[in-house]
Each structure stands twice: as structure tokens, then as C-alpha cells.
PDB file of N, CA and C in Angstrom:
ATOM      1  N   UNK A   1     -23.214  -1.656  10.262  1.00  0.00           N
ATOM      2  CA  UNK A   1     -23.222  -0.943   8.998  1.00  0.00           C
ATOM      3  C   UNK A   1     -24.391  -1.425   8.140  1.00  0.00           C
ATOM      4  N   UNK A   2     -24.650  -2.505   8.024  1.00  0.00           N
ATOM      5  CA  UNK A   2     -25.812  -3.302   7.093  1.00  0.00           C
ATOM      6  C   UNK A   2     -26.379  -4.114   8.018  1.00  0.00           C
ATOM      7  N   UNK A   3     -28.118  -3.827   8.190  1.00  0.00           N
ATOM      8  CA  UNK A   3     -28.990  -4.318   8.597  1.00  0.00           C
ATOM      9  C   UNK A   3     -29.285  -6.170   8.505  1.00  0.00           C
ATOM     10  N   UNK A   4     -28.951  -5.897   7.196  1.00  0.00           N
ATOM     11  CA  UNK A   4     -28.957  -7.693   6.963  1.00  0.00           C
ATOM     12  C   UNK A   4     -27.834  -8.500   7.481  1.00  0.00           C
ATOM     13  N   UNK A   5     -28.325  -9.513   7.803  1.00  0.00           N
ATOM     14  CA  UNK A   5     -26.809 -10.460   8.213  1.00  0.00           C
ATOM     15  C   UNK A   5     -26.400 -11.148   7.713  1.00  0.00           C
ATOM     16  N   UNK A   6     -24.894 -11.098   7.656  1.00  0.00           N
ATOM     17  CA  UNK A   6     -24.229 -10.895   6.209  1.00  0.00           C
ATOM     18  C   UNK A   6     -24.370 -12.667   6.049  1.00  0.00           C
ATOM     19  N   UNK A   7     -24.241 -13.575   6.941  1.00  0.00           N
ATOM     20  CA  UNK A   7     -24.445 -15.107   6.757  1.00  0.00           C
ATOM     21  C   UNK A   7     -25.273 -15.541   6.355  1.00  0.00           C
ATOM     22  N   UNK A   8     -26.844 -14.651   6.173  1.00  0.00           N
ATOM     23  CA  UNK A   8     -27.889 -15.526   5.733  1.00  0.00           C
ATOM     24  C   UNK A   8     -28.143 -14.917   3.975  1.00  0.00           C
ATOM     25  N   UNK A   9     -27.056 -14.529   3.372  1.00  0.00           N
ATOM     26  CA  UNK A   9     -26.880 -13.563   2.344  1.00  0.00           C
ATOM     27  C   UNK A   9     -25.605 -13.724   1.757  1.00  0.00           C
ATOM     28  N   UNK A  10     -25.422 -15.130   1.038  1.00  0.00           N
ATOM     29  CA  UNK A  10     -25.028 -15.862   0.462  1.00  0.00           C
ATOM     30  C   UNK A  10     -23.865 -15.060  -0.574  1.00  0.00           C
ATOM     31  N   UNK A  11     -24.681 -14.434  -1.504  1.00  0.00           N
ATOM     32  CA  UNK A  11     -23.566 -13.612  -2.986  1.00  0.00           C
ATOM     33  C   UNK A  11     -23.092 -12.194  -1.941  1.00  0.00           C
ATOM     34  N   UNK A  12     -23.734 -11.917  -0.663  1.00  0.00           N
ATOM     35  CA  UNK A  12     -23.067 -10.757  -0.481  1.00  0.00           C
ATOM     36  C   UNK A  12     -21.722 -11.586   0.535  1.00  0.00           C
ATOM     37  N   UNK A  13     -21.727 -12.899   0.694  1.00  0.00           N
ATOM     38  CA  UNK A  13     -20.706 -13.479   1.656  1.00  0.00           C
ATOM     39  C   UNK A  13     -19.821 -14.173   0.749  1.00  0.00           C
ATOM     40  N   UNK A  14     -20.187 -14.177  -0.118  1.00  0.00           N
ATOM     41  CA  UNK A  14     -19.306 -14.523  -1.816  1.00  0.00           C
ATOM     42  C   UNK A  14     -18.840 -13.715  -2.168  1.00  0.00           C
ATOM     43  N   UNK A  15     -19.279 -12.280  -2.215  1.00  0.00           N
ATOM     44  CA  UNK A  15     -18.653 -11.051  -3.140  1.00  0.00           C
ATOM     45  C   UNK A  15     -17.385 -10.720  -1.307  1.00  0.00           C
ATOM     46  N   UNK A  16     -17.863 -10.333  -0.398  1.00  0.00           N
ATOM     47  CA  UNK A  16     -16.794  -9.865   0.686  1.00  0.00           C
ATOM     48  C   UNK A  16     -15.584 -10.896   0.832  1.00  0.00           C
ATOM     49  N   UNK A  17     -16.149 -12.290   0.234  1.00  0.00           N
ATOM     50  CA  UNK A  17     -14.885 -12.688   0.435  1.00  0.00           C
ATOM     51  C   UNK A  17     -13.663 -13.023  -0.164  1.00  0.00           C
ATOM     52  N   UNK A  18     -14.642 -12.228  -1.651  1.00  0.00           N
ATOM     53  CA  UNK A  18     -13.348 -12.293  -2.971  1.00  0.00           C
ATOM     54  C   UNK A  18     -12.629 -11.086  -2.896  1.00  0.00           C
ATOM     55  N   UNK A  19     -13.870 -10.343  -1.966  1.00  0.00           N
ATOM     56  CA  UNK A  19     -13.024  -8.571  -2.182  1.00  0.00           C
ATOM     57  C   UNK A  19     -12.125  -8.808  -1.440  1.00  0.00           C
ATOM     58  N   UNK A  20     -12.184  -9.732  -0.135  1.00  0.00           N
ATOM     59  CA  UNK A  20     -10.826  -9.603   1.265  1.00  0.00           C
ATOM     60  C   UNK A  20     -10.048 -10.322   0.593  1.00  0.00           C
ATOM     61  N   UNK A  21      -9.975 -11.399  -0.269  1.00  0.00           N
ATOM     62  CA  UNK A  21      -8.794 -12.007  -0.705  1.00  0.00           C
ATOM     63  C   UNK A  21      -7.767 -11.482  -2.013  1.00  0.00           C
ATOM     64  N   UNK A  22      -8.918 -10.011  -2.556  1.00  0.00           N
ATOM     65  CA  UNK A  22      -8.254  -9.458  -3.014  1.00  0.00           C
ATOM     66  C   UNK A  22      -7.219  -8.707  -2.472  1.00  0.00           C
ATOM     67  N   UNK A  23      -7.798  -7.615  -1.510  1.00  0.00           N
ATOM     68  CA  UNK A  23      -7.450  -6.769  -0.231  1.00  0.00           C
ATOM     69  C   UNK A  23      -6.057  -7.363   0.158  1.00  0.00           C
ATOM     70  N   UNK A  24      -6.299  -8.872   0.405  1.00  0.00           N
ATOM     71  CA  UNK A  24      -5.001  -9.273   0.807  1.00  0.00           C
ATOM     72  C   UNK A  24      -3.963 -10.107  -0.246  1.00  0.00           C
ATOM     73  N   UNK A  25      -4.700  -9.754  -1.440  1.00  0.00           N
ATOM     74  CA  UNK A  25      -3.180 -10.194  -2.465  1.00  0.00           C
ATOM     75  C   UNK A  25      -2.541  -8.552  -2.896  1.00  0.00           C
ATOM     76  N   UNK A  26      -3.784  -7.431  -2.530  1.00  0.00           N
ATOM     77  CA  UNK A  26      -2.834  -6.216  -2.989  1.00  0.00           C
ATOM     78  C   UNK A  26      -2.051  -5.701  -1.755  1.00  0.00           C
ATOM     79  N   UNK A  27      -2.356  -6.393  -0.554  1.00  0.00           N
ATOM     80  CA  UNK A  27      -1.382  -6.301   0.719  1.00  0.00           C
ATOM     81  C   UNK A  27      -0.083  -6.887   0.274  1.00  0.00           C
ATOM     82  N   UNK A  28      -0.248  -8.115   0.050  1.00  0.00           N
ATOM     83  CA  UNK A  28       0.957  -9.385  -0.178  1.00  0.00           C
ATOM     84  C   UNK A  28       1.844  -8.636  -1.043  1.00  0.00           C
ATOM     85  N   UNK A  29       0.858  -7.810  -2.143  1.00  0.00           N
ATOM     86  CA  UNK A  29       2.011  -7.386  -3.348  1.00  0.00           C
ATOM     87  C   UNK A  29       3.006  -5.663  -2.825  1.00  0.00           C
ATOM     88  N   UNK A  30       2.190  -5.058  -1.938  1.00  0.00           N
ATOM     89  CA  UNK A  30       2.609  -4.027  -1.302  1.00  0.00           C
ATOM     90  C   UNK A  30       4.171  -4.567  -0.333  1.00  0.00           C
ATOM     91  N   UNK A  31       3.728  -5.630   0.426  1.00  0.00           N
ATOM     92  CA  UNK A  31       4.845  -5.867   1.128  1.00  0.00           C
ATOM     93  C   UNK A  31       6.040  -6.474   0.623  1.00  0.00           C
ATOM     94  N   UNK A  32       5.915  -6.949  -0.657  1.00  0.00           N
ATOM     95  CA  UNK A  32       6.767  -7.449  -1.697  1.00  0.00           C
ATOM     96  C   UNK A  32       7.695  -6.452  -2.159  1.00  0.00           C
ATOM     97  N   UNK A  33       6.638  -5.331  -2.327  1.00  0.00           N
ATOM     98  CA  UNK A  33       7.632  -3.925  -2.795  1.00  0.00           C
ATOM     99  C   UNK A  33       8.436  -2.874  -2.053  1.00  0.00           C
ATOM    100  N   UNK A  34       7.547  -3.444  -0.868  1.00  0.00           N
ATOM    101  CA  UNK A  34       8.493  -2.747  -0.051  1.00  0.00           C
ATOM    102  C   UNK A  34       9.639  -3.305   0.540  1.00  0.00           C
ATOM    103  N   UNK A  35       9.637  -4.570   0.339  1.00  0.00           N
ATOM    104  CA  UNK A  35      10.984  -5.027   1.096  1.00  0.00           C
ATOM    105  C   UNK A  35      12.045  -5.193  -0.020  1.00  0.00           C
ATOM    106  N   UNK A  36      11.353  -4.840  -1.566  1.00  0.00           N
ATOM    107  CA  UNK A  36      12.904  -4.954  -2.315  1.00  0.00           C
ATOM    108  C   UNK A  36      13.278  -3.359  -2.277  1.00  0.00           C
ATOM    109  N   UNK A  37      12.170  -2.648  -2.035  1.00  0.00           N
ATOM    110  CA  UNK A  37      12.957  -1.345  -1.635  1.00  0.00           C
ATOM    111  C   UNK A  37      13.746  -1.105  -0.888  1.00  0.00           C
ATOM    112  N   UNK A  38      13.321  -2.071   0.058  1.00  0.00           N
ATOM    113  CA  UNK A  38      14.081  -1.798   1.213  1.00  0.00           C
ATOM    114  C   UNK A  38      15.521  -2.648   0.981  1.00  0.00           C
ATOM    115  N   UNK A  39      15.601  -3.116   0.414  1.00  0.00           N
ATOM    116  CA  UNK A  39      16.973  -4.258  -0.193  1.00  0.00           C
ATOM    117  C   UNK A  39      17.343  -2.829  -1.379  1.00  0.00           C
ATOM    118  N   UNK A  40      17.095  -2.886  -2.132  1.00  0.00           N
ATOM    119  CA  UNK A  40      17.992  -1.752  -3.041  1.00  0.00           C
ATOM    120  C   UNK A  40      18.536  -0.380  -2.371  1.00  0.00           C
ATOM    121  N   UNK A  41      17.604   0.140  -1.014  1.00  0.00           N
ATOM    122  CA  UNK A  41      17.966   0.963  -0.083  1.00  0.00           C
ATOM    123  C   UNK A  41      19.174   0.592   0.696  1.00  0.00           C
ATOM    124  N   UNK A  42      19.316  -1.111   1.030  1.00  0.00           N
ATOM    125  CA  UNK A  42      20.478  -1.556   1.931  1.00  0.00           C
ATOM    126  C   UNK A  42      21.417  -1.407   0.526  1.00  0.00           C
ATOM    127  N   UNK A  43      21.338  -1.930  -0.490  1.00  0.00           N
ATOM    128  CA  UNK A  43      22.664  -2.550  -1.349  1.00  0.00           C
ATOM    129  C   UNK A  43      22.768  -0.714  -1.755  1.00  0.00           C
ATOM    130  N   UNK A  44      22.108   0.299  -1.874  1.00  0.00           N
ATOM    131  CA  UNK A  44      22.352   1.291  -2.369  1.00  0.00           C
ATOM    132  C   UNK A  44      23.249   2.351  -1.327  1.00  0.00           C
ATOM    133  N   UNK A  45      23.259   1.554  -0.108  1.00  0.00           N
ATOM    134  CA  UNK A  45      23.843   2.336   1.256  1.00  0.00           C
ATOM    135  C   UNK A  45      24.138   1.498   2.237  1.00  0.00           C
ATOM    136  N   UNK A  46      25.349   0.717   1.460  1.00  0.00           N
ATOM    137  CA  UNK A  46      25.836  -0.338   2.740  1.00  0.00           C
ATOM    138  C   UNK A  46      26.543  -0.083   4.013  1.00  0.00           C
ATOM    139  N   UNK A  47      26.398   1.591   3.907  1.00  0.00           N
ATOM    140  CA  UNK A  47      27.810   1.576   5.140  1.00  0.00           C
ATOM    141  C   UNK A  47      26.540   2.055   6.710  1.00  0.00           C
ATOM    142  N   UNK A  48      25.075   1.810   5.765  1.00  0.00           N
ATOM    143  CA  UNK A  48      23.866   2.385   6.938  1.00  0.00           C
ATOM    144  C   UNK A  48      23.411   1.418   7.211  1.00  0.00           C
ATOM    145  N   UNK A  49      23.534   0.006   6.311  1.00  0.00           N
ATOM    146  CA  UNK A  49      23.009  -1.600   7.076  1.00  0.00           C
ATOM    147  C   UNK A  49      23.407  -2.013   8.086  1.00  0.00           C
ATOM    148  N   UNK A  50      23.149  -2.587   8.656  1.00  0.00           N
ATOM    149  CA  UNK A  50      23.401  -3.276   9.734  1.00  0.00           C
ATOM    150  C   UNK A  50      24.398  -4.424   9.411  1.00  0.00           C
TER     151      UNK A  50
END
């Protein structure tokens, strides 16, 4: 995708790696929401839980 390599290019290996640790705190917070959904889905329909 980009000609330059990304290791010898310091703020662009600084900026990708704040963006991925963003990437993966708005993952972390996605899977957070989905599993209390998925808990208010069990407590909202206990006779379909397991």
C-alpha cells in the first residue's frame, strides 16, 4: 500500500500504533457490549438459556 517502509518512518510507526491501540480499545469496548447484551438477552429469556 505505501512505498515507504513503515520502520524506517518513525511518527508514521508512532501514529499506526496509537491508531491500532485505539482500534483495539474500540474492539474491547464493542465486546463489552455485546456480552451484557447478551446477559440482559439471557436474564430477559431464561427459559432459552442454557
Amino acid at each position: 500500500m505505501f512505498s515507504v517502509d513503515i520502520n524506517t518512518c518513525p511518527p508514521y510507526n508512532w501514529a499506526s500504533g496509537h491508531f491500532n491501540a485505539f482500534l483495539e480499545s474500540k474492539l474491547q469496548g464493542s465486546k463489552l457490549i455485546n456480552r451484557s447484551l447478551n446477559a440482559m438477552r439471557l436474564y430477559n429469556h431464561p427459559a432459552t438459556s442454557n
